[in-house]
Protein backbone atom coordinates (compact mmCIF):
# COMPACT_ATOMS: atom_id res chain seq x y z
CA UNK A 1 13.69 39.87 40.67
CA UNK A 2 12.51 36.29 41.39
CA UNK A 3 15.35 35.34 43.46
CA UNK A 4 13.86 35.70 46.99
CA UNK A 5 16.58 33.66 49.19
CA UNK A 6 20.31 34.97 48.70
CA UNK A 7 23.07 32.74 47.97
CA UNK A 8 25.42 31.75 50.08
CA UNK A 9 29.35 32.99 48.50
CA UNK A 10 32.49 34.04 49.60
CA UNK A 11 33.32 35.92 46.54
CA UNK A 12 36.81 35.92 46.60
CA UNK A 13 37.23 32.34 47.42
CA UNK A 14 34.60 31.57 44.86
CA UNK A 15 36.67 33.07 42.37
CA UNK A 16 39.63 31.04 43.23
CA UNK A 17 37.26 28.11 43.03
CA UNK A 18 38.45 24.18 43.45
CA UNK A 19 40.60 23.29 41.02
CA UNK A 20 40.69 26.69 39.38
CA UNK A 21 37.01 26.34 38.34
CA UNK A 22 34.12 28.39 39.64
CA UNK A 23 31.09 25.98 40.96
CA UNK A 24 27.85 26.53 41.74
CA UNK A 25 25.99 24.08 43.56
CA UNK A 26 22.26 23.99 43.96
CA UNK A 27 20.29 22.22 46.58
CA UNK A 28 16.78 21.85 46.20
CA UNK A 29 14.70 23.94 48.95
CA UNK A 30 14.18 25.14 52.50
CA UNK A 31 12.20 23.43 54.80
CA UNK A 32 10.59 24.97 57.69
CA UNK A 33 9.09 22.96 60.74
CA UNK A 34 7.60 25.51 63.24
CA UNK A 35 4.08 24.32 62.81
CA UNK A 36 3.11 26.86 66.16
CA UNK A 37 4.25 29.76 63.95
CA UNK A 38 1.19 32.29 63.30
CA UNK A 39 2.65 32.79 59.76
CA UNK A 40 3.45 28.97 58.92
CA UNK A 41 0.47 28.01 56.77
CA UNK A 42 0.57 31.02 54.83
CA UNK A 43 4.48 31.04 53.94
CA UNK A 44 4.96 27.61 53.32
CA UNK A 45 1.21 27.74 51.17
CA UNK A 46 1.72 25.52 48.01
CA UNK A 47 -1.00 27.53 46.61
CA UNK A 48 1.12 30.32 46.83
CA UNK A 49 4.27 29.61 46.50
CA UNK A 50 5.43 32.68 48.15
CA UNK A 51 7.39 33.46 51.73
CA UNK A 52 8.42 36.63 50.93
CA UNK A 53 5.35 38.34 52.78
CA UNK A 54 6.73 36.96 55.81
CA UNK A 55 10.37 38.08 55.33
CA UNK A 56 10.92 40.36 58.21
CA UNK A 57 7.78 38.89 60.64
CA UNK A 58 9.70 35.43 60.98
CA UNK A 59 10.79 34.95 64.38
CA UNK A 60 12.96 31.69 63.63
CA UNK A 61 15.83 33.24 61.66
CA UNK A 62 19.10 35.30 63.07
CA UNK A 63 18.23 37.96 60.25
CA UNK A 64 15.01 37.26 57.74
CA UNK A 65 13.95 34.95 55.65
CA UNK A 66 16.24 36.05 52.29
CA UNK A 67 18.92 34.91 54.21
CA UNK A 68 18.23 31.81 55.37
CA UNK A 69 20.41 29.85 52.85
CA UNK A 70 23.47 32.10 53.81
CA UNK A 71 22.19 31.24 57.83
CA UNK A 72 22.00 27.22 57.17
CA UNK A 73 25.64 27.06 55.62
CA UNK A 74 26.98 29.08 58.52
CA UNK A 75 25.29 26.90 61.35
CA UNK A 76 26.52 23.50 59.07
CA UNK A 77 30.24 25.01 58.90
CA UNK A 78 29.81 26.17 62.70
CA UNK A 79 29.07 22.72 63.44
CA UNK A 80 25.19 22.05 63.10
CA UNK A 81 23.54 19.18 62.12
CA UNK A 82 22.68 19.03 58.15
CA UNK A 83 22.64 15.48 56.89
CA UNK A 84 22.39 16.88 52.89
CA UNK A 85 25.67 19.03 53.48
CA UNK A 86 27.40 16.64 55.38
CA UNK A 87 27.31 14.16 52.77
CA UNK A 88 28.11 15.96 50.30
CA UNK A 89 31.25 17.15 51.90
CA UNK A 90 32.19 13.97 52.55
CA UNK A 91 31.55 13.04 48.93
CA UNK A 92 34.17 16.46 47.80
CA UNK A 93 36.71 16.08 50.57
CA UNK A 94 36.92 12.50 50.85
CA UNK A 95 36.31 11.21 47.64
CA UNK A 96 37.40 13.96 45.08
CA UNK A 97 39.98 15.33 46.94
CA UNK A 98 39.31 18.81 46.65
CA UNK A 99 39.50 20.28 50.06
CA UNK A 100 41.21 19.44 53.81
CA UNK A 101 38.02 20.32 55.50
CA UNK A 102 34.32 21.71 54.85
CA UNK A 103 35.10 25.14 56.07
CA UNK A 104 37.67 25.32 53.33
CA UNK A 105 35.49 23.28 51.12
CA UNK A 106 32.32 25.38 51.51
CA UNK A 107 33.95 29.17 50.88
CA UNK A 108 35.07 27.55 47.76
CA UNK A 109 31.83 27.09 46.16
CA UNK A 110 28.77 29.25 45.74
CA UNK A 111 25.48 27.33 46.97
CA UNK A 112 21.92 28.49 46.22
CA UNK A 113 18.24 26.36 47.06
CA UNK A 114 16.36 25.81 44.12
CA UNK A 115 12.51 26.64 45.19
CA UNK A 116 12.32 30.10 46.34
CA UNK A 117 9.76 29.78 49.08
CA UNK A 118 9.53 27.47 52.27
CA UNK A 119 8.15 24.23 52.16
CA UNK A 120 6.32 23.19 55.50
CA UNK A 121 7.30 19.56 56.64
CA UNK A 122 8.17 17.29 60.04
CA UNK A 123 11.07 14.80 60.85
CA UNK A 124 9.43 11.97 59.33
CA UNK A 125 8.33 13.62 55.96
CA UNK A 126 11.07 16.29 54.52
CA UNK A 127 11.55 16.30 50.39
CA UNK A 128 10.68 18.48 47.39
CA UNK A 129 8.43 17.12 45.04
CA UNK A 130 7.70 18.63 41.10
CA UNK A 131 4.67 20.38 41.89
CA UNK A 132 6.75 22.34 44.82
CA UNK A 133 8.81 24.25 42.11
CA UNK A 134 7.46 27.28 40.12
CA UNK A 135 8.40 28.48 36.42
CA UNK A 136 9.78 30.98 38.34
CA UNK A 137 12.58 29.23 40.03
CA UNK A 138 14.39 28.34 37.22
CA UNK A 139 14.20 32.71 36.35
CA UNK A 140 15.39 32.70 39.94
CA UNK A 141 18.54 30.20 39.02
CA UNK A 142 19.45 32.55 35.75
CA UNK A 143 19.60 35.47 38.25
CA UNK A 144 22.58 33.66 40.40
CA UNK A 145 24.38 32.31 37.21
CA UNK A 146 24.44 35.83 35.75
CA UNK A 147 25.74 37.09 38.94
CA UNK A 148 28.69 34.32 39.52
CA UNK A 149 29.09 32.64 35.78
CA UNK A 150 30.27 29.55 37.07
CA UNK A 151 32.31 27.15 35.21
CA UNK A 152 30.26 24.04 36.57
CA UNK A 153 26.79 23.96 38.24
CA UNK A 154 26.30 20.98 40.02
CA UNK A 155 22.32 20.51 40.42
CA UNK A 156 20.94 18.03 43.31
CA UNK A 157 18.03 15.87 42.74
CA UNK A 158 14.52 17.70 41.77
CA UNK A 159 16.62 20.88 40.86
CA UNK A 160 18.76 19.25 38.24
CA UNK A 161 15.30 17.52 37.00
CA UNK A 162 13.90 20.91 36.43
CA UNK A 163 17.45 22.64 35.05
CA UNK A 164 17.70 19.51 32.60
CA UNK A 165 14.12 20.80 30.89
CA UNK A 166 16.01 23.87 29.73
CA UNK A 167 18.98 22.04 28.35
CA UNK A 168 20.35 22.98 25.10
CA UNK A 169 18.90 19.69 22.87
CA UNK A 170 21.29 20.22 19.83
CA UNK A 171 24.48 19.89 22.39
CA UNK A 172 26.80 17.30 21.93
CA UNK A 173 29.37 17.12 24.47
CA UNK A 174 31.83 14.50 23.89
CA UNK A 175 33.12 12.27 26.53
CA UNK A 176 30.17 12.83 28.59
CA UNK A 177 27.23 11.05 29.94
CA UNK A 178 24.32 13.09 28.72
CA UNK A 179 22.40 11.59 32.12
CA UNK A 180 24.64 13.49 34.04
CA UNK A 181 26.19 16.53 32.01
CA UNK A 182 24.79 19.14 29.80
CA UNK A 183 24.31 22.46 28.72
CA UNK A 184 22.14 25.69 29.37
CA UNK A 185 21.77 28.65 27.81
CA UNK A 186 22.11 31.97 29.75
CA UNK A 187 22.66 35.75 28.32
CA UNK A 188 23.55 34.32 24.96
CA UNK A 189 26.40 32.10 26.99
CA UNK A 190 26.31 27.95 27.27
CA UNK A 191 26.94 26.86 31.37
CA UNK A 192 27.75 23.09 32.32
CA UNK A 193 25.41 21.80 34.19
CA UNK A 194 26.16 18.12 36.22
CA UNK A 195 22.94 16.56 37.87
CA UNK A 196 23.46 13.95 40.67
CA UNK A 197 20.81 12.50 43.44
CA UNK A 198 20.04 14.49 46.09
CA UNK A 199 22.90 14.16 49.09
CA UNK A 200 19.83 13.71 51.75
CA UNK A 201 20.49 9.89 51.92
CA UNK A 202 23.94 8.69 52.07
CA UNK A 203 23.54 4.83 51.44
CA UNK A 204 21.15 5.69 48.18
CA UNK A 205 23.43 8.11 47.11
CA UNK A 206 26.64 6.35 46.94
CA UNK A 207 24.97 3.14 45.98
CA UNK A 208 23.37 4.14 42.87
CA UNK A 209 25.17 7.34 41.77
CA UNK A 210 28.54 8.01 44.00
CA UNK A 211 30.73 6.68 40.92
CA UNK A 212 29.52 7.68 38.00
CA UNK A 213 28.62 10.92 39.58
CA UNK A 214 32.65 10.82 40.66
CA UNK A 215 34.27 9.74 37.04
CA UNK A 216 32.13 12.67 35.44
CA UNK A 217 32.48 15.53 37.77
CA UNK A 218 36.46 14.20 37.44
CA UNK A 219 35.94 14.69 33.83
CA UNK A 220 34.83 18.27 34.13
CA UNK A 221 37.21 19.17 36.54
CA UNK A 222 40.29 18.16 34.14
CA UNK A 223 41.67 15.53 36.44
């Protein structure tokens, strides 16, 4: 198993889906901040690139660290602060349409983070670069789209970057802009993968991707 952090589904919802179709989104990491932490150099090493020693010794998380993802969407939903997921909400709800709310919105869709191991950061310096992901994220991604064979996969940012080196080259999709939409191959089945900007920046987001990002998610969804 590579997948160390657990995503974050209501099953049954899931499998209703928005607009009969199954998503998965993917974020790109997990960030942590608790610089006084005994553990905090060690599980958020680059070197590394491994938190799962420090699973059950973490003393910031309601559970462990494997469930941090599920722990971030339930704060966000409960009412916490999460600039990323707000955004993005706002982007689904208010400009596609495809939820009342972000409760509603949220069980709809399964969500996973991309790098499987904390990253260490502050307030002023929070994003995931290349050299944070490992080969062995992108085994970790194959292990949730196995589990939930979603219909569309919509990849944020340095995730989609990464996902997009595994596309399927011979693909032609018509209809499509090949910058945003294309295809992977997983247990001998093709998945639809659309990459957008990360959601961590609202203005940048809807400035220079909002749209297009809008017309071909639009395109997927059959509406």
């Amino acid at each position: 198993m590579n997948l160390f952090f657990k995503p974050w589904v209501n099953i049954e919802s899931y499998n209703v889906g928005l607009k009969g179709k199954r998503i998965l989104v993917v974020g790109a990491s997990h960030y942590c901040k608790h610089k006084e932490c005994s553990y905090f150099k060690q599980c958020t090493s680059s070197e590394s690139k491994d938190s799962s020693p420090y699973n059950v010794l973490c003393q910031h998380c309601d559970r462990d660290l494997a469930n941090s993802t599920i722990e971030t969407v339930e704060y966000f939903i409960e009412g916490a602060e999460n600039v990323s997921y707000e955004n993005f909400s706002y982007f689904m709800i208010e400009e596609m349409k495809l939820a009342p709310d972000k409760k509603t919105l949220w069980n709809h869709f399964a969500f996973m983070n991309y790098v499987q191991y904390m990253l260490g950061s502050d307030d002023d310096n929070i994003f995931t670069a290349a050299s944070d992901i490992k080969e062995t994220d992108y085994a970790a991604f194959k292990e949730v789209v196995s589990q939930l064979t979603p219909d569309i996969i919509i990849a944020w940012g340095k995730a989609g970057d990464d996902i997009k080196r595994h596309r399927i080259l011979n693909n032609v999709i018509e209809g499509v802009d090949p910058n945003y939409i294309f295809d992977i191959e997983n247990d001998g089945c093709a998945y639809r993968v659309i990459h957008c900007y990360h959601p961590c920046n609202m203005y940048s987001w809807f400035s220079n991707d909002a749209e297009n990002f809008k017309k071909q998610l639009e395109f997927l969804l059959g509406k």
